[in-house]
N, C-alpha and C. Protein backbone atom coordinates (compact mmCIF):
# COMPACT_ATOMS: atom_id res chain seq x y z
N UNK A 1 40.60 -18.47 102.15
CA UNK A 1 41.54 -18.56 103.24
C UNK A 1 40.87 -19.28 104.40
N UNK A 2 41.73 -20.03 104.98
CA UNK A 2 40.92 -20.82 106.18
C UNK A 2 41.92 -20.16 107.37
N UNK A 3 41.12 -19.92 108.36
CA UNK A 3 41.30 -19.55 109.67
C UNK A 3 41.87 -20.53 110.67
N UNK A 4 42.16 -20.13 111.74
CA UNK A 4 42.31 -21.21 112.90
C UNK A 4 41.91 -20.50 114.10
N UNK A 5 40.95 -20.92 115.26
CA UNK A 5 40.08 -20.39 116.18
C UNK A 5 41.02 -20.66 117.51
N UNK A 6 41.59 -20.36 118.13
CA UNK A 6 41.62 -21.12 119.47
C UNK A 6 41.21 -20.65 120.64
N UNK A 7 40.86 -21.15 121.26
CA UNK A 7 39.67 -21.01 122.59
C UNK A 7 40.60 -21.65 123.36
N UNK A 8 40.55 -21.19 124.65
CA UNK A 8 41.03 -21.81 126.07
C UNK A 8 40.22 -20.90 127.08
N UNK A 9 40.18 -22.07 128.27
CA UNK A 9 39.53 -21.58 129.85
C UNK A 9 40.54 -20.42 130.19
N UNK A 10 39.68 -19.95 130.97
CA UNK A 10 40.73 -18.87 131.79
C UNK A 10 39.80 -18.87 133.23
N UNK A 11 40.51 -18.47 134.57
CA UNK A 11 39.65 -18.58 135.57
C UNK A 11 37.88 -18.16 135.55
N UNK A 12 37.83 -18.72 136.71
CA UNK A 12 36.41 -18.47 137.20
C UNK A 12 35.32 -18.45 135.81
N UNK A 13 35.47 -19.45 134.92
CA UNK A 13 34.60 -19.99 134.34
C UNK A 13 34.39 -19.09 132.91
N UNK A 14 35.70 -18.29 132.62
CA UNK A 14 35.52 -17.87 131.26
C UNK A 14 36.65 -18.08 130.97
N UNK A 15 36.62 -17.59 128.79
CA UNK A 15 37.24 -18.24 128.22
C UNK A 15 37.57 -16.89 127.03
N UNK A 16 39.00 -17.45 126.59
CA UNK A 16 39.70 -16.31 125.60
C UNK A 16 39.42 -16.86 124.36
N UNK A 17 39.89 -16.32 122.89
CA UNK A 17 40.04 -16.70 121.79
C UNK A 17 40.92 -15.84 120.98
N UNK A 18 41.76 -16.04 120.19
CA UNK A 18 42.24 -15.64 119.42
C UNK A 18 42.03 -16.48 117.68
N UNK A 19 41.66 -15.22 116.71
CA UNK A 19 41.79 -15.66 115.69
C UNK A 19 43.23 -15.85 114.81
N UNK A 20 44.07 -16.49 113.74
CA UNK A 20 44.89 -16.49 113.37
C UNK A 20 45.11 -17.09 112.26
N UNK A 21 45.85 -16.70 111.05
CA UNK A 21 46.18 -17.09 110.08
C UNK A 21 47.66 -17.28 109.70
N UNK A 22 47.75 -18.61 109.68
CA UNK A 22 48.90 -19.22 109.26
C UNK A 22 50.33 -18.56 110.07
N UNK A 23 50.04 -18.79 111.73
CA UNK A 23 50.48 -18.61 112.71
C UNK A 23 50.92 -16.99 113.50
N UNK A 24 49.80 -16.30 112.36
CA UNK A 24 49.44 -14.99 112.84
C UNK A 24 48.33 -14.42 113.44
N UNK A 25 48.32 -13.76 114.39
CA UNK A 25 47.06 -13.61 115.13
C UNK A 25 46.10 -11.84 114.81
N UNK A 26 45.36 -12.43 114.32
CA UNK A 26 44.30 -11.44 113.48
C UNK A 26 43.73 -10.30 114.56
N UNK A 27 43.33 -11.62 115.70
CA UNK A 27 42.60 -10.53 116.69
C UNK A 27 41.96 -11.73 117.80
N UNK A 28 41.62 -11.13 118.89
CA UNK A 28 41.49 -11.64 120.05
C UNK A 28 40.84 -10.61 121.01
N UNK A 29 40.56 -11.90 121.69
CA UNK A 29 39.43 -10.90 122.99
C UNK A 29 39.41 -12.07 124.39
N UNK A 30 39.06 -11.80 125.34
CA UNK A 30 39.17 -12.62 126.63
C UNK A 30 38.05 -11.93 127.08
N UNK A 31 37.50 -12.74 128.32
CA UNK A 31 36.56 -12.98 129.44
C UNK A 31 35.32 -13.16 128.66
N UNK A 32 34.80 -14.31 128.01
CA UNK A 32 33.53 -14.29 127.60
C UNK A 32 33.12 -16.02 128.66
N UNK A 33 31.73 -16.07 128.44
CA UNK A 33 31.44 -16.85 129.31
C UNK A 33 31.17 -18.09 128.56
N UNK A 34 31.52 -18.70 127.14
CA UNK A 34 31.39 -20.00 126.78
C UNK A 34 32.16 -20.08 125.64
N UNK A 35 32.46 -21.33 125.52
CA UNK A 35 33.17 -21.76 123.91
C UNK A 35 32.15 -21.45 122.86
N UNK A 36 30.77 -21.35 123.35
CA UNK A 36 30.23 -20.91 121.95
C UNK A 36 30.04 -19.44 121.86
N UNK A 37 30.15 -18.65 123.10
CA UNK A 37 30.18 -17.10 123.00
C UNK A 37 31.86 -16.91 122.00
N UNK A 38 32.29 -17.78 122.22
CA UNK A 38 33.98 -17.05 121.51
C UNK A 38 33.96 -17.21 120.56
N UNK A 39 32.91 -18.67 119.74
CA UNK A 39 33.07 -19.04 118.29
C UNK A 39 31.67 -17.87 117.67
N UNK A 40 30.95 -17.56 118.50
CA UNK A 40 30.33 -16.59 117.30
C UNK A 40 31.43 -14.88 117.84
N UNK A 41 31.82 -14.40 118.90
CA UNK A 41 32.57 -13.39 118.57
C UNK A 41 33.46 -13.95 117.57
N UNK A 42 34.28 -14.86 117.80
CA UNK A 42 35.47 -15.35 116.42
C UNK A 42 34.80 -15.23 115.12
N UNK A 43 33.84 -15.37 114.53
CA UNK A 43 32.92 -15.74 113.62
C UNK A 43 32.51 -14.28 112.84
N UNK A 44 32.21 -13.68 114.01
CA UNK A 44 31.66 -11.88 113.33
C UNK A 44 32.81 -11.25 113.40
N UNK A 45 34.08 -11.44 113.30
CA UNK A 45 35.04 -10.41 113.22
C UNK A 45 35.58 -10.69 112.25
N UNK A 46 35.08 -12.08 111.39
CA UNK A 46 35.69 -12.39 110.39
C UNK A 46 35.57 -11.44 108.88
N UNK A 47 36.81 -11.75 108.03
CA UNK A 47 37.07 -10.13 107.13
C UNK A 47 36.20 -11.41 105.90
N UNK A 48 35.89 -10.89 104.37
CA UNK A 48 35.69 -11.49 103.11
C UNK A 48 37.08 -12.08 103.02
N UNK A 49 36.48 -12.60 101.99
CA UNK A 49 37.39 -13.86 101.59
C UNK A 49 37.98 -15.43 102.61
N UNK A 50 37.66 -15.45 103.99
CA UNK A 50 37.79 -16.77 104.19
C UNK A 50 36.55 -17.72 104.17
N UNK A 51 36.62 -18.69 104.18
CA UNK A 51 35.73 -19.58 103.70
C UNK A 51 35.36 -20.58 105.31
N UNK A 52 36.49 -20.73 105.75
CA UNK A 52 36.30 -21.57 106.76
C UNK A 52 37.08 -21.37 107.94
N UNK A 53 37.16 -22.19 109.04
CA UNK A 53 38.05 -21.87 110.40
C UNK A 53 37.94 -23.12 110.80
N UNK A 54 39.16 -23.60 111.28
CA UNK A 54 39.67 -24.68 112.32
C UNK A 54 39.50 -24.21 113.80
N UNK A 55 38.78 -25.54 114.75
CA UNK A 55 38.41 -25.06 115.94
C UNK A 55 39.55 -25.50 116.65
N UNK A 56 40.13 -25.36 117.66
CA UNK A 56 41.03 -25.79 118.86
C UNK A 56 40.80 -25.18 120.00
N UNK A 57 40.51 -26.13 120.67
CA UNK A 57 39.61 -25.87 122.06
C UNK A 57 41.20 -26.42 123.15
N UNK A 58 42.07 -26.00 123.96
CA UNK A 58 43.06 -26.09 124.80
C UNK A 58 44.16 -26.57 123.32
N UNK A 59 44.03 -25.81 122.60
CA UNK A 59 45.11 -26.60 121.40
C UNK A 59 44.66 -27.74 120.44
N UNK A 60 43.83 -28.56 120.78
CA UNK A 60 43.35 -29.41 119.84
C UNK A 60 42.47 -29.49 118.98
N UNK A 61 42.68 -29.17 117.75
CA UNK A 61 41.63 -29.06 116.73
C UNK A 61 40.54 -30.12 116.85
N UNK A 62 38.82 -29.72 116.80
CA UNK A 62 38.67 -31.06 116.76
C UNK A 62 37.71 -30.70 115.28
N UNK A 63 37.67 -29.92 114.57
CA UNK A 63 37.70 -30.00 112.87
C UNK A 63 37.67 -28.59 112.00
N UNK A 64 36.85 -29.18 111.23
CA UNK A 64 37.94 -27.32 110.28
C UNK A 64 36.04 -27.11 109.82
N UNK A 65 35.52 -26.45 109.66
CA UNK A 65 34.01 -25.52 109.62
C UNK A 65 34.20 -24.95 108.63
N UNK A 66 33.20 -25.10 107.24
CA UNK A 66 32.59 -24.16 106.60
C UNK A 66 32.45 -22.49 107.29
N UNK A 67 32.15 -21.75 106.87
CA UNK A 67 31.95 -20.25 107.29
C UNK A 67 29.94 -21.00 107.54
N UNK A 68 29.45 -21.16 106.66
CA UNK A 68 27.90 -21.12 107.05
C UNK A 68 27.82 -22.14 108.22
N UNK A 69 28.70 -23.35 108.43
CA UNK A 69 28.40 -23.96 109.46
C UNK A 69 28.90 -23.51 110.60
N UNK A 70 29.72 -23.01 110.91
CA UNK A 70 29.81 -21.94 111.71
C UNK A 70 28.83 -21.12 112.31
N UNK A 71 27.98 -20.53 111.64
CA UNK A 71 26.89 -19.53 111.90
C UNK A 71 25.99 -20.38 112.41
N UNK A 72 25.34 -21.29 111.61
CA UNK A 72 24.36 -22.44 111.47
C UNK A 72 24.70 -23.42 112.77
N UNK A 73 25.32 -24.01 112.97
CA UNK A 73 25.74 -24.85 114.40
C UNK A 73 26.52 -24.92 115.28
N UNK A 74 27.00 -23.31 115.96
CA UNK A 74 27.83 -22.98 116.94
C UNK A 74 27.41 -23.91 118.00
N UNK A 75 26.16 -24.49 118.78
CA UNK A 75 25.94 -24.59 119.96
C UNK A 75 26.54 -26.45 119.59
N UNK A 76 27.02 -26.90 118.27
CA UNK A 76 27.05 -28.33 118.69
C UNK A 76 28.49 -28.46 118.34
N UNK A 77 28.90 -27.37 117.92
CA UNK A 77 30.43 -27.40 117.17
C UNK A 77 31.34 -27.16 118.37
N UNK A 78 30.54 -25.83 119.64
CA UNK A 78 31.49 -25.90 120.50
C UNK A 78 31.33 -26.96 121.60
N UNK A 79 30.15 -27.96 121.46
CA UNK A 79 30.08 -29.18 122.29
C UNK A 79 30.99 -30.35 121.55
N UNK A 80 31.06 -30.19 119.81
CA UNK A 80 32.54 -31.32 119.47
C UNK A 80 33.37 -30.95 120.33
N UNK A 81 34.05 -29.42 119.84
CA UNK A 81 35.35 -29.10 120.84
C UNK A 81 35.54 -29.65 122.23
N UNK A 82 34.40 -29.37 122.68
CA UNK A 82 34.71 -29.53 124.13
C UNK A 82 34.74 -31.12 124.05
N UNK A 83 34.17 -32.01 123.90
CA UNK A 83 34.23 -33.41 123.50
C UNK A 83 35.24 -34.49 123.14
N UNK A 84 35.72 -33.70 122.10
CA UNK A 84 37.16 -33.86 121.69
C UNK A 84 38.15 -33.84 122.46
N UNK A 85 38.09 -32.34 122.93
CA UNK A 85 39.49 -32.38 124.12
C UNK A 85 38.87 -33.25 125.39
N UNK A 86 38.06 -33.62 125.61
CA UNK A 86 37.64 -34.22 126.87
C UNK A 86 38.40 -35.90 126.80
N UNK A 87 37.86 -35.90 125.32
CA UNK A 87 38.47 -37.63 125.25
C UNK A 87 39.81 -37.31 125.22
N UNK A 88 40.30 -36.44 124.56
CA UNK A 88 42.07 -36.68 124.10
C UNK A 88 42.33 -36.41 125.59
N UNK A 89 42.04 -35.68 126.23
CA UNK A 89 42.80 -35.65 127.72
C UNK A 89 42.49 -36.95 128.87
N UNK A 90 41.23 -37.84 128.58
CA UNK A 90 40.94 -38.85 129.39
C UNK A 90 42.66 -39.63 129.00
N UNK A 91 43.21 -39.89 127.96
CA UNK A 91 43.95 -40.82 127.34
C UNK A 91 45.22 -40.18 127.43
N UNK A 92 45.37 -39.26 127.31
CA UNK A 92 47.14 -38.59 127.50
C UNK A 92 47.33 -38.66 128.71
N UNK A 93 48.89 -39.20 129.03
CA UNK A 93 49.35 -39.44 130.20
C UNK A 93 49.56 -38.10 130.75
């Protein structure tokens, strides 16, 4: 089963996440202090059997993660995210 992560800001410099499967929401938590604090809480609450998770950082996926890469390269996966949405928002009107 593959997951979907989404992360968004929330004031004064923290950020929520909710986990969800196939537009159901598994579980969630708010006020942590980085996109990569939310992808490893998102990460350890995860049940057996999924394999992977899609990131979306303000809504925009910017790719879909192995479960070990996940563990293995949170600190560059939540710098794609943030990256990603940085460019897609330079360019949307």
């Amino acid at each position: 089963m593959i997951v979907r992560f989404h992360i968004d800001p929330m004031d004064s410099d923290l950020y929520e996440y909710s986990v969800s499967h196939e537009g159901e929401t598994l579980y969630a938590d708010v006020g942590l202090g980085s996109i990569e604090e939310c992808l490893v809480a998102a990460t350890e609450g995860l049940d057996q059997g999924i394999v992977a998770a899609e990131v979306a950082y303000k809504s925009i996926i910017s790719g879909t993660y192995a479960l070990a890469s996940l563990a293995l390269m949170t600190a560059q996966i939540a710098d794609h995210a943030l990256q990603t949405t940085m460019a897609i928002e330079e360019v949307s009107p």
